[in-house]
PDB file of N, CA and C in Angstrom:
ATOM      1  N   UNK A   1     138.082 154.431 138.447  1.00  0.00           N
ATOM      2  CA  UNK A   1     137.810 153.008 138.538  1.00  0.00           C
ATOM      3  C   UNK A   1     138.899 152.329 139.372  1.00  0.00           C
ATOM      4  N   UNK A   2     138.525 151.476 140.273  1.00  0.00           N
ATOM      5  CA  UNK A   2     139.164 151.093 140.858  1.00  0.00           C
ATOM      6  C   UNK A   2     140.149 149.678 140.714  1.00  0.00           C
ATOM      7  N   UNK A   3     141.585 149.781 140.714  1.00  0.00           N
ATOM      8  CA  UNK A   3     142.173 148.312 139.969  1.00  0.00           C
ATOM      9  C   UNK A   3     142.303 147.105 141.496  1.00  0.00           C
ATOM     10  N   UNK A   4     141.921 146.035 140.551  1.00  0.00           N
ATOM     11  CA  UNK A   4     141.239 145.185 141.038  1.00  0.00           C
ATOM     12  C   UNK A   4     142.528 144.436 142.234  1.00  0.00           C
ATOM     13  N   UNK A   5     143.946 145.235 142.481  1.00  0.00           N
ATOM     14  CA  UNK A   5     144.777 145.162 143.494  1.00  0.00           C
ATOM     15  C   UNK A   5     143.807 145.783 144.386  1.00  0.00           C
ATOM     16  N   UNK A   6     143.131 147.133 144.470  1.00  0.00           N
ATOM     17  CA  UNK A   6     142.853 148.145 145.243  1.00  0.00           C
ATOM     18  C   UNK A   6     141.550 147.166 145.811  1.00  0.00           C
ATOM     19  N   UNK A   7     140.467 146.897 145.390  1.00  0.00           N
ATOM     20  CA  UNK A   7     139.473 145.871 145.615  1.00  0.00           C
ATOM     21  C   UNK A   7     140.229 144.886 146.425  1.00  0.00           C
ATOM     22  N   UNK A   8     140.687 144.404 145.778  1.00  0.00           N
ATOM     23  CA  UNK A   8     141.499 142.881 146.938  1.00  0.00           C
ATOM     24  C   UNK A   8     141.983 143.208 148.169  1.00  0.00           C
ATOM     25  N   UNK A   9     142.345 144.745 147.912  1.00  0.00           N
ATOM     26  CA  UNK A   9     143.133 145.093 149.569  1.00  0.00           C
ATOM     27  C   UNK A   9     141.922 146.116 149.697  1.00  0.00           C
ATOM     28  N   UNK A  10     141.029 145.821 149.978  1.00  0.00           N
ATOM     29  CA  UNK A  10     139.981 146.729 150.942  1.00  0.00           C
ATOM     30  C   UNK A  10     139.682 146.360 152.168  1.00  0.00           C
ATOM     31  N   UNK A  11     138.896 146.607 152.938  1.00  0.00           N
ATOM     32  CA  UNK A  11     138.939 146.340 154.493  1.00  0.00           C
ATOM     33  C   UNK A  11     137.778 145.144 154.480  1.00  0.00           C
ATOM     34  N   UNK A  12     137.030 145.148 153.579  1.00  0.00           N
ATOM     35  CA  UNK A  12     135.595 143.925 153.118  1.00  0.00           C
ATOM     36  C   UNK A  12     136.543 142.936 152.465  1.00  0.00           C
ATOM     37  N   UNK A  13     135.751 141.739 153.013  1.00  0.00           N
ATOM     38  CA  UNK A  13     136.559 140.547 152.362  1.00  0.00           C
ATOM     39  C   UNK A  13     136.310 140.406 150.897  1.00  0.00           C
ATOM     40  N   UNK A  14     136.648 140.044 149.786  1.00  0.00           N
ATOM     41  CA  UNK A  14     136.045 140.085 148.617  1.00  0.00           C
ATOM     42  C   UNK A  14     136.050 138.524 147.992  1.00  0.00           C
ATOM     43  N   UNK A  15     134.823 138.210 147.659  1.00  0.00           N
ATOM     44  CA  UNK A  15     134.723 136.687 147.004  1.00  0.00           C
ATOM     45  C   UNK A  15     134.741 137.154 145.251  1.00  0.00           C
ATOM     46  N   UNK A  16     135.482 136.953 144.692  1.00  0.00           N
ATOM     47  CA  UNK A  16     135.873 136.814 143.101  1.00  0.00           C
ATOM     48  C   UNK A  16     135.425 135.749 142.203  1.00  0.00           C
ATOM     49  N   UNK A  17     134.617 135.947 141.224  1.00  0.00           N
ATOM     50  CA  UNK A  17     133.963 135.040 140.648  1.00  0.00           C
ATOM     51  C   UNK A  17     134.940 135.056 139.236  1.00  0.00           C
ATOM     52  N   UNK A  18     135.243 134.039 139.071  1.00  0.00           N
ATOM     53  CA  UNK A  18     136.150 133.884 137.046  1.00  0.00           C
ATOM     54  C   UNK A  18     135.070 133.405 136.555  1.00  0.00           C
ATOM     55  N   UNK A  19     134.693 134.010 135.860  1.00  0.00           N
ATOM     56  CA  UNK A  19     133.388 133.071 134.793  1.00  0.00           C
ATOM     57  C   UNK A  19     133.746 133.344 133.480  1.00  0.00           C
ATOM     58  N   UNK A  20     132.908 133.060 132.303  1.00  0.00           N
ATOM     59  CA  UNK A  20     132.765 133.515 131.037  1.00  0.00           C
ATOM     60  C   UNK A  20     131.286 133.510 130.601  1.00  0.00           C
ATOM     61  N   UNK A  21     131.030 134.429 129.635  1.00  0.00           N
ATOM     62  CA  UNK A  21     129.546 134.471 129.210  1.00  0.00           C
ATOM     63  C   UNK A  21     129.184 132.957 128.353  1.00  0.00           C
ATOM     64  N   UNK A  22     130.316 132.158 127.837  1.00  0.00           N
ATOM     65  CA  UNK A  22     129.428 131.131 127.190  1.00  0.00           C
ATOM     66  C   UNK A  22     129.831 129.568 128.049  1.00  0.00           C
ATOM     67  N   UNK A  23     129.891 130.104 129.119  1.00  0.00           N
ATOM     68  CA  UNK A  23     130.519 128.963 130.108  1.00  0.00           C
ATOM     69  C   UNK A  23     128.697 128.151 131.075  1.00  0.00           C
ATOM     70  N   UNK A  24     128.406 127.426 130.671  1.00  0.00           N
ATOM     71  CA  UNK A  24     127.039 126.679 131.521  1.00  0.00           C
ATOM     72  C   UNK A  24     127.127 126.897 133.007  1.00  0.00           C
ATOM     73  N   UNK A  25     128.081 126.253 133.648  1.00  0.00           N
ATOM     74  CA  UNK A  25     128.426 126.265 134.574  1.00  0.00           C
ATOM     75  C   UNK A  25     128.515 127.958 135.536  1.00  0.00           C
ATOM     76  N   UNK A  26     128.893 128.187 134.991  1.00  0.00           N
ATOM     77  CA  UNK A  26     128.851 129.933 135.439  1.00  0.00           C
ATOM     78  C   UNK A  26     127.499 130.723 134.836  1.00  0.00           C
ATOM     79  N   UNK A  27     127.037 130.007 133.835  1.00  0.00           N
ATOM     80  CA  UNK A  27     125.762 130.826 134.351  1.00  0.00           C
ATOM     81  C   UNK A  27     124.540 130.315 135.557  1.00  0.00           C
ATOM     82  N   UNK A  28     124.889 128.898 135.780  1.00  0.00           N
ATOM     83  CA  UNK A  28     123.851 128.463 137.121  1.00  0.00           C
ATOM     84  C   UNK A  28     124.680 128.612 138.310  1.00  0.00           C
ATOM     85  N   UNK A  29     125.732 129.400 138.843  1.00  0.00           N
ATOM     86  CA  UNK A  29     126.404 129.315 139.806  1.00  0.00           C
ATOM     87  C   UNK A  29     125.660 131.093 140.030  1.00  0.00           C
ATOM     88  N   UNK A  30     125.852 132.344 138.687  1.00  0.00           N
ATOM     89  CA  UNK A  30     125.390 133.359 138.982  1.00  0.00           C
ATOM     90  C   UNK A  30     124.107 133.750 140.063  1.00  0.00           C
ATOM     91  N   UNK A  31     123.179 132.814 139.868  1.00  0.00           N
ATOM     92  CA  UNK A  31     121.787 132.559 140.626  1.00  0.00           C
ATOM     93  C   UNK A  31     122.320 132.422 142.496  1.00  0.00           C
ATOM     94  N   UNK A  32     123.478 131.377 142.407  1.00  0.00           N
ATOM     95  CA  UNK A  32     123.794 131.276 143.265  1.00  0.00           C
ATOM     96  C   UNK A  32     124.714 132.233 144.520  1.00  0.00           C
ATOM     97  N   UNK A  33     125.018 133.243 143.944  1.00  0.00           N
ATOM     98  CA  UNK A  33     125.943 133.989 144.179  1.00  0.00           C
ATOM     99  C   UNK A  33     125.111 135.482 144.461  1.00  0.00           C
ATOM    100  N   UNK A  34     124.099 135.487 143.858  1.00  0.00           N
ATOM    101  CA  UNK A  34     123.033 136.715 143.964  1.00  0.00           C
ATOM    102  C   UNK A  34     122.480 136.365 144.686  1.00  0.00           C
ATOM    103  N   UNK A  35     121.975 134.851 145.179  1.00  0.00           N
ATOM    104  CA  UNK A  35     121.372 135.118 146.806  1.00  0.00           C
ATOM    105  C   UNK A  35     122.286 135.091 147.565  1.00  0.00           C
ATOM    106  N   UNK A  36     123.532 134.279 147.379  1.00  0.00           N
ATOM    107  CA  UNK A  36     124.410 134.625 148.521  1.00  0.00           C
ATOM    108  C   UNK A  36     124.922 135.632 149.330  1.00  0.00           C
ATOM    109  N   UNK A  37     124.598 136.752 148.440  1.00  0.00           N
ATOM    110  CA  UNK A  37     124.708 138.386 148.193  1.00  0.00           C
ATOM    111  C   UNK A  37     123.706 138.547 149.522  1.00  0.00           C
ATOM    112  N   UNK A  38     122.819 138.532 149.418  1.00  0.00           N
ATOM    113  CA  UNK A  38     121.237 138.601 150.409  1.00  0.00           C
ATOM    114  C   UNK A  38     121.822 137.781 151.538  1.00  0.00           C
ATOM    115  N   UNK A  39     122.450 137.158 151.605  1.00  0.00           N
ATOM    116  CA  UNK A  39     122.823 136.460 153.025  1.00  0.00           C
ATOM    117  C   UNK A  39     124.279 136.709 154.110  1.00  0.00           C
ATOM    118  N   UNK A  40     125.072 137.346 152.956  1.00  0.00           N
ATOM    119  CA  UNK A  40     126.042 138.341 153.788  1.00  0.00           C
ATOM    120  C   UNK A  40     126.121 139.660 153.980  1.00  0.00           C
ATOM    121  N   UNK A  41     126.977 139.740 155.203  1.00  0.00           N
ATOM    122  CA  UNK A  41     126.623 141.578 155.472  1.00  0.00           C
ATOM    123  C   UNK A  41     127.361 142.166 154.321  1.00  0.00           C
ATOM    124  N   UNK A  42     126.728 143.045 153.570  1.00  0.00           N
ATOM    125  CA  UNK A  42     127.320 143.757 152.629  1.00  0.00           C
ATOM    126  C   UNK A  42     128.357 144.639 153.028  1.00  0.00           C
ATOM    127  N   UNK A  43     128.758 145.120 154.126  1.00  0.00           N
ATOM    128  CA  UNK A  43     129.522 146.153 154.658  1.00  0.00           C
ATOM    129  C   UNK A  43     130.758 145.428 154.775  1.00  0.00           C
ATOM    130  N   UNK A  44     130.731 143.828 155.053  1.00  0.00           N
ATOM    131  CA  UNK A  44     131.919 142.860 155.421  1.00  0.00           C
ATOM    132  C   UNK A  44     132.520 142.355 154.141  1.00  0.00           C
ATOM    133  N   UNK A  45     131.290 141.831 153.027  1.00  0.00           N
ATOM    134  CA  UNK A  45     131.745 140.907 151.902  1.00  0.00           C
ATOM    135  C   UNK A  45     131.092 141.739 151.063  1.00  0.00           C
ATOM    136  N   UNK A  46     131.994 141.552 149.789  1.00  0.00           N
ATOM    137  CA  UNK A  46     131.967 142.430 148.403  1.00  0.00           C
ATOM    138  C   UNK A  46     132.256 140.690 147.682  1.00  0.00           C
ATOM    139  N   UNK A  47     131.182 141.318 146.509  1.00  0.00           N
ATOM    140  CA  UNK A  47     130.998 139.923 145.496  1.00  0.00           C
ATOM    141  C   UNK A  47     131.214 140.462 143.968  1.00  0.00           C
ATOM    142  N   UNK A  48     132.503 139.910 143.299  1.00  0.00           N
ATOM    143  CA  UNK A  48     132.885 140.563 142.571  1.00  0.00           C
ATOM    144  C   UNK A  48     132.640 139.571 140.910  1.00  0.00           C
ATOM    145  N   UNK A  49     132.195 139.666 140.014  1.00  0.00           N
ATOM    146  CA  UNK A  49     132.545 139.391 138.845  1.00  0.00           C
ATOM    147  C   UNK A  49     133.797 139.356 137.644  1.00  0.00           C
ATOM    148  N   UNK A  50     134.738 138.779 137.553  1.00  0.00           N
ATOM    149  CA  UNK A  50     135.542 138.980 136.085  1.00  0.00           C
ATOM    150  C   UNK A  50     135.245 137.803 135.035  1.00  0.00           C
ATOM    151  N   UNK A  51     135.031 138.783 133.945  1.00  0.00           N
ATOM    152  CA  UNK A  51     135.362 137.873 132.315  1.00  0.00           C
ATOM    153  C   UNK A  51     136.594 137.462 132.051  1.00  0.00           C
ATOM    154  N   UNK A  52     136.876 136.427 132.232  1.00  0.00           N
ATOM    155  CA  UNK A  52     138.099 135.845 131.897  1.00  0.00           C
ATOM    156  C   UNK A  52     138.356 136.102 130.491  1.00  0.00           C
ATOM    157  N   UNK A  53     137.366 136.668 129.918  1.00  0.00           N
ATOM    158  CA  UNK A  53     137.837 136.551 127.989  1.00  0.00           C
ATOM    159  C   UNK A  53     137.974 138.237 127.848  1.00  0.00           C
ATOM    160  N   UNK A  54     137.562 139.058 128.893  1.00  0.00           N
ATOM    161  CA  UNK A  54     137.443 140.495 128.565  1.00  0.00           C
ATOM    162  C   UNK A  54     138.890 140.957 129.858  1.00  0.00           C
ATOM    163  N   UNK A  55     139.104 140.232 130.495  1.00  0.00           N
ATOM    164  CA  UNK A  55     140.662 140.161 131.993  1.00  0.00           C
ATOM    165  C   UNK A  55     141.591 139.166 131.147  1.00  0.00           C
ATOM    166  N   UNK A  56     142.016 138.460 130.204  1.00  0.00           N
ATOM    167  CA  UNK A  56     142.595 137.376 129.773  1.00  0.00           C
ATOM    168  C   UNK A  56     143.911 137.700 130.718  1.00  0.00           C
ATOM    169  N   UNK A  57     144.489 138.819 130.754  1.00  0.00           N
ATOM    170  CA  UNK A  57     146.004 138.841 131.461  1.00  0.00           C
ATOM    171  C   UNK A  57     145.982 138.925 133.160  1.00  0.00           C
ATOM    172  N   UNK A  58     144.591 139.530 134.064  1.00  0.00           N
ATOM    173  CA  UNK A  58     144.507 139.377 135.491  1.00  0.00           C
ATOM    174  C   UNK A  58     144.141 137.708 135.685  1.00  0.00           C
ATOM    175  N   UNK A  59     143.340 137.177 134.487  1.00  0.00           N
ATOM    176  CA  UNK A  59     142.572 135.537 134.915  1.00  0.00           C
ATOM    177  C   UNK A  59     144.089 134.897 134.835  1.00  0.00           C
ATOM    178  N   UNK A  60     145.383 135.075 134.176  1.00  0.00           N
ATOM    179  CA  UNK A  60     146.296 134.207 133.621  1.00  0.00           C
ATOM    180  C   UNK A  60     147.070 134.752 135.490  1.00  0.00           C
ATOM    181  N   UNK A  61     147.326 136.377 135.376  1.00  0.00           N
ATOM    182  CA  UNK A  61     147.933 136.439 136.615  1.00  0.00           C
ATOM    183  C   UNK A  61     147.452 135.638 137.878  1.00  0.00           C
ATOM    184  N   UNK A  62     146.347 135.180 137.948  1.00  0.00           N
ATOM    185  CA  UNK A  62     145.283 134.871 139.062  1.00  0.00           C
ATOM    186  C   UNK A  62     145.513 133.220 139.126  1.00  0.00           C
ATOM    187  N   UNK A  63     146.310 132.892 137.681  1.00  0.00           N
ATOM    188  CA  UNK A  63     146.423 131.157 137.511  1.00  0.00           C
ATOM    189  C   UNK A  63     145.195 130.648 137.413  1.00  0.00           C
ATOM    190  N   UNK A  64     143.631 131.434 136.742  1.00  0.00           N
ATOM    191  CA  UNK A  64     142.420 130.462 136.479  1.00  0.00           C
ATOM    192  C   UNK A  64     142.663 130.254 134.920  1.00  0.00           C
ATOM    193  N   UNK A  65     142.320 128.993 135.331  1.00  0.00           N
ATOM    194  CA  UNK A  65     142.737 128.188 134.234  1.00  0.00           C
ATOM    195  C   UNK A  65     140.973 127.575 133.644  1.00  0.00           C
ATOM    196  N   UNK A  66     140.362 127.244 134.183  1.00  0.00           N
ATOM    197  CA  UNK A  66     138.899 126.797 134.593  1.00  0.00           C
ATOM    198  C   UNK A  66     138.214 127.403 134.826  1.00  0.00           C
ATOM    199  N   UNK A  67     136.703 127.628 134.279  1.00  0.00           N
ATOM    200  CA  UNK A  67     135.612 128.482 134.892  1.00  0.00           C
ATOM    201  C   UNK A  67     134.537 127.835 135.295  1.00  0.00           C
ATOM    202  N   UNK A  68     133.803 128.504 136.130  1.00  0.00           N
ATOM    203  CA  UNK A  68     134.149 129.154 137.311  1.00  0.00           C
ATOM    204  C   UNK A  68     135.004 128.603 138.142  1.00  0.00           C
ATOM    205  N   UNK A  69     135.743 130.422 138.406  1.00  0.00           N
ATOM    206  CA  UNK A  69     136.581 129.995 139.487  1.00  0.00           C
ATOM    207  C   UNK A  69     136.765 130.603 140.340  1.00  0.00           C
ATOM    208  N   UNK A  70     135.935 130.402 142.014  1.00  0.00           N
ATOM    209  CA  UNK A  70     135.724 131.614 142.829  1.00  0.00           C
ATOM    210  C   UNK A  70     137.274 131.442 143.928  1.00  0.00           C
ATOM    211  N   UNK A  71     137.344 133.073 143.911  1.00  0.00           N
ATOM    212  CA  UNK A  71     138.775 133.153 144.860  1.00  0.00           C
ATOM    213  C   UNK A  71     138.021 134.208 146.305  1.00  0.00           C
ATOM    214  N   UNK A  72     138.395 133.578 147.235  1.00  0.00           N
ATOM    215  CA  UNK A  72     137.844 134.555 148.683  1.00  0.00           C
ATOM    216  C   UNK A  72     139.415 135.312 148.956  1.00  0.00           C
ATOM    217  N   UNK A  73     139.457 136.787 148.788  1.00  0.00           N
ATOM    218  CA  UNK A  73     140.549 137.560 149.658  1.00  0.00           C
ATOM    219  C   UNK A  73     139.931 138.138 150.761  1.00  0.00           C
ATOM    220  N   UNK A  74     140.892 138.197 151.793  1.00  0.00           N
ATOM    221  CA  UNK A  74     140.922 138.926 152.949  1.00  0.00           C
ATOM    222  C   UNK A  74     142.221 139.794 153.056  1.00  0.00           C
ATOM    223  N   UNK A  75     142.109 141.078 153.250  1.00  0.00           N
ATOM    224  CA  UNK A  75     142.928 141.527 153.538  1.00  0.00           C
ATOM    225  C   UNK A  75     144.120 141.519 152.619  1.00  0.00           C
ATOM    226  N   UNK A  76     143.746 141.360 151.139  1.00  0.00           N
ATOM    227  CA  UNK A  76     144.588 141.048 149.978  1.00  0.00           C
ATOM    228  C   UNK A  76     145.376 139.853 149.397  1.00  0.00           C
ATOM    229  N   UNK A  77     144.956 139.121 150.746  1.00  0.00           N
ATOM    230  CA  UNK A  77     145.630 137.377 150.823  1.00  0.00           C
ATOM    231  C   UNK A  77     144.397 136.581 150.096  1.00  0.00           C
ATOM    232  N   UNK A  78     144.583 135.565 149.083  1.00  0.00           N
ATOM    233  CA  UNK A  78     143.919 134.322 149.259  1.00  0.00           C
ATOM    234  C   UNK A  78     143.896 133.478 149.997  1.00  0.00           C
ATOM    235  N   UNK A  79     142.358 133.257 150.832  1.00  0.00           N
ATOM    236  CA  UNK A  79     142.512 132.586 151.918  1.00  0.00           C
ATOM    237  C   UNK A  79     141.769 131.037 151.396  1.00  0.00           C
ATOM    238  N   UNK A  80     140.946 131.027 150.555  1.00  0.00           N
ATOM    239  CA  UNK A  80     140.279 129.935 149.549  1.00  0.00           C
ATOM    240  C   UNK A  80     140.025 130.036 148.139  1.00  0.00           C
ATOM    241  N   UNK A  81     140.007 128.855 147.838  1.00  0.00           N
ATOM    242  CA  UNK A  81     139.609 129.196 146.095  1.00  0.00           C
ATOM    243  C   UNK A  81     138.982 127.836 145.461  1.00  0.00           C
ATOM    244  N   UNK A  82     138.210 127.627 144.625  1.00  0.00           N
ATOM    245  CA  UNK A  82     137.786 126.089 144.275  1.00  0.00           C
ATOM    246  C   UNK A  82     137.518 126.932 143.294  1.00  0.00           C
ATOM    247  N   UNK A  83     137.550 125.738 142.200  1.00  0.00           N
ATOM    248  CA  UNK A  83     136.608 125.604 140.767  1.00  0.00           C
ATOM    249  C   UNK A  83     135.813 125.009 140.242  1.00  0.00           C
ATOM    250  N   UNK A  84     134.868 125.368 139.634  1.00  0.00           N
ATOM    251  CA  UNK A  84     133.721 124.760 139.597  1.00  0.00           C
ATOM    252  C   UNK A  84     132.278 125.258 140.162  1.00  0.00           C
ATOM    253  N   UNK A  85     131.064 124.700 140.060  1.00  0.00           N
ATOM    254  CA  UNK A  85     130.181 125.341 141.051  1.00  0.00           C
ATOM    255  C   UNK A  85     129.896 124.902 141.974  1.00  0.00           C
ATOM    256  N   UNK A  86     129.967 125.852 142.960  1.00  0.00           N
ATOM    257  CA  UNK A  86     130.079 125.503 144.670  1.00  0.00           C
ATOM    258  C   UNK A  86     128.614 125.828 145.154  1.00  0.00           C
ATOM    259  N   UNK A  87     127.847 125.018 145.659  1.00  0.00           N
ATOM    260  CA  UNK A  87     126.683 125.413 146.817  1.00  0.00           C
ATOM    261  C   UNK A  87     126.751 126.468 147.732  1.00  0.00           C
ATOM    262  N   UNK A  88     125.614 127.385 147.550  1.00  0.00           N
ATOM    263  CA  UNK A  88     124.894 128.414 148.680  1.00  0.00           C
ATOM    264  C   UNK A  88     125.749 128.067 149.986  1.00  0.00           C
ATOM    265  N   UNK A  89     125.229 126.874 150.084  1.00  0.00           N
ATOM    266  CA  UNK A  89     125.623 126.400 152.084  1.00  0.00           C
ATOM    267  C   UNK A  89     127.178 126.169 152.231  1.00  0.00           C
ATOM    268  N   UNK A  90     127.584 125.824 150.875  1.00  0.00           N
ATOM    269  CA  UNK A  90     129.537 125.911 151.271  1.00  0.00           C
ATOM    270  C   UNK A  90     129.975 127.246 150.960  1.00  0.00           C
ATOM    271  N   UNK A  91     129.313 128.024 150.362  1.00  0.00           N
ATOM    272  CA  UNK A  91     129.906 129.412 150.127  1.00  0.00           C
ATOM    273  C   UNK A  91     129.739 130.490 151.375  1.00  0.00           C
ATOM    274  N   UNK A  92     128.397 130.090 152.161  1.00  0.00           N
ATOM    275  CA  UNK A  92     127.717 130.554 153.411  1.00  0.00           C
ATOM    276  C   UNK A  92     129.248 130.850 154.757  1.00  0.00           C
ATOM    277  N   UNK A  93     129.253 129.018 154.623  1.00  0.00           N
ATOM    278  CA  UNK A  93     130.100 128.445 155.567  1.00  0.00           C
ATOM    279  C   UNK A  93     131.821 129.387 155.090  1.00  0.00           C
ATOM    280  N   UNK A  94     131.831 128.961 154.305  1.00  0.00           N
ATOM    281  CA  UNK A  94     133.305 129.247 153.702  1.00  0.00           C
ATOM    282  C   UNK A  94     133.388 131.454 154.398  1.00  0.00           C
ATOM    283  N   UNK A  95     132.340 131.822 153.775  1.00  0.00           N
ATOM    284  CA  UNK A  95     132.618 133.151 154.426  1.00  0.00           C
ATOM    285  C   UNK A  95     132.263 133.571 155.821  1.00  0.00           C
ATOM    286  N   UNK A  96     131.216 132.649 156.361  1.00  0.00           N
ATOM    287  CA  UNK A  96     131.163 132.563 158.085  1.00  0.00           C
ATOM    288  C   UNK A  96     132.103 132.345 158.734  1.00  0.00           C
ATOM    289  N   UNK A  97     133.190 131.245 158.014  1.00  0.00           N
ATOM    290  CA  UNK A  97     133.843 131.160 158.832  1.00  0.00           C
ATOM    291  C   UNK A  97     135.061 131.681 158.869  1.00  0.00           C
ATOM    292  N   UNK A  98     135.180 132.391 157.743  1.00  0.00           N
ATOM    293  CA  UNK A  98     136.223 133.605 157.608  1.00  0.00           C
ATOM    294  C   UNK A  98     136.188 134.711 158.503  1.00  0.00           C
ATOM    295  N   UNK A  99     134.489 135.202 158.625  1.00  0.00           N
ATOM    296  CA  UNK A  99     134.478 136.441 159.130  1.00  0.00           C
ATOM    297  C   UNK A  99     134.509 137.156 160.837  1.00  0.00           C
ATOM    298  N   UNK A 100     134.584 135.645 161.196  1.00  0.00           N
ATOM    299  CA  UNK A 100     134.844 135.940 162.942  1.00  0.00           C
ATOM    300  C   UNK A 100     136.674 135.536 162.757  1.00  0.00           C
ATOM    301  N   UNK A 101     137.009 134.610 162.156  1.00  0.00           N
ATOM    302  CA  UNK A 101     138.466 134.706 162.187  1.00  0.00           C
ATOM    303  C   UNK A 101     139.348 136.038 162.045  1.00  0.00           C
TER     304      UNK A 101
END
């Protein structure tokens, strides 16, 4: 299994989702994030899930404090992060315009 340093530093950018199972908000963002899936190249972007209640010590290392809380790495760097639920078309944009940079 792979630790979630090794994921962050892969050659695919990785978008990180903080959610929790009894969190509202993270369950209507999930919908959102599974088509977003369908709209990036899978070979470029990896779309990752953590339980903040089942990770309590990576969500505290990570400083999410709030759920959802999506983090975009490149290259092992955080290059964005917001909390809350974010729209299809800003999540689109947000990794378009990562991926020619």
């Amino acid at each position: 299994m792979s630790t979630f340093q090794e994921i962050i530093n892969s050659r695919e950018m990785v978008l990180v989702d903080f959610s929790a199972e009894w969190c509202g908000p993270c369950k209507m963002q999930a919908p959102i994030l599974k088509e977003l899936a369908g709209h990036v190249p899978t070979d470029r972007v990896k779309i990752i899930k953590i339980d903040v209640d089942k990770n309590p010590a990576l969500s505290a290392q990570m400083h999410v404090s709030g759920v959802p809380t999506l983090i975009l790495y490149k290259n092992g760097k955080q290059i964005w992060r917001q909390s809350g639920m974010v729209p299809l078309h800003h999540l689109k944009n947000i990794i378009y315009s990562n991926l020619s940079a």
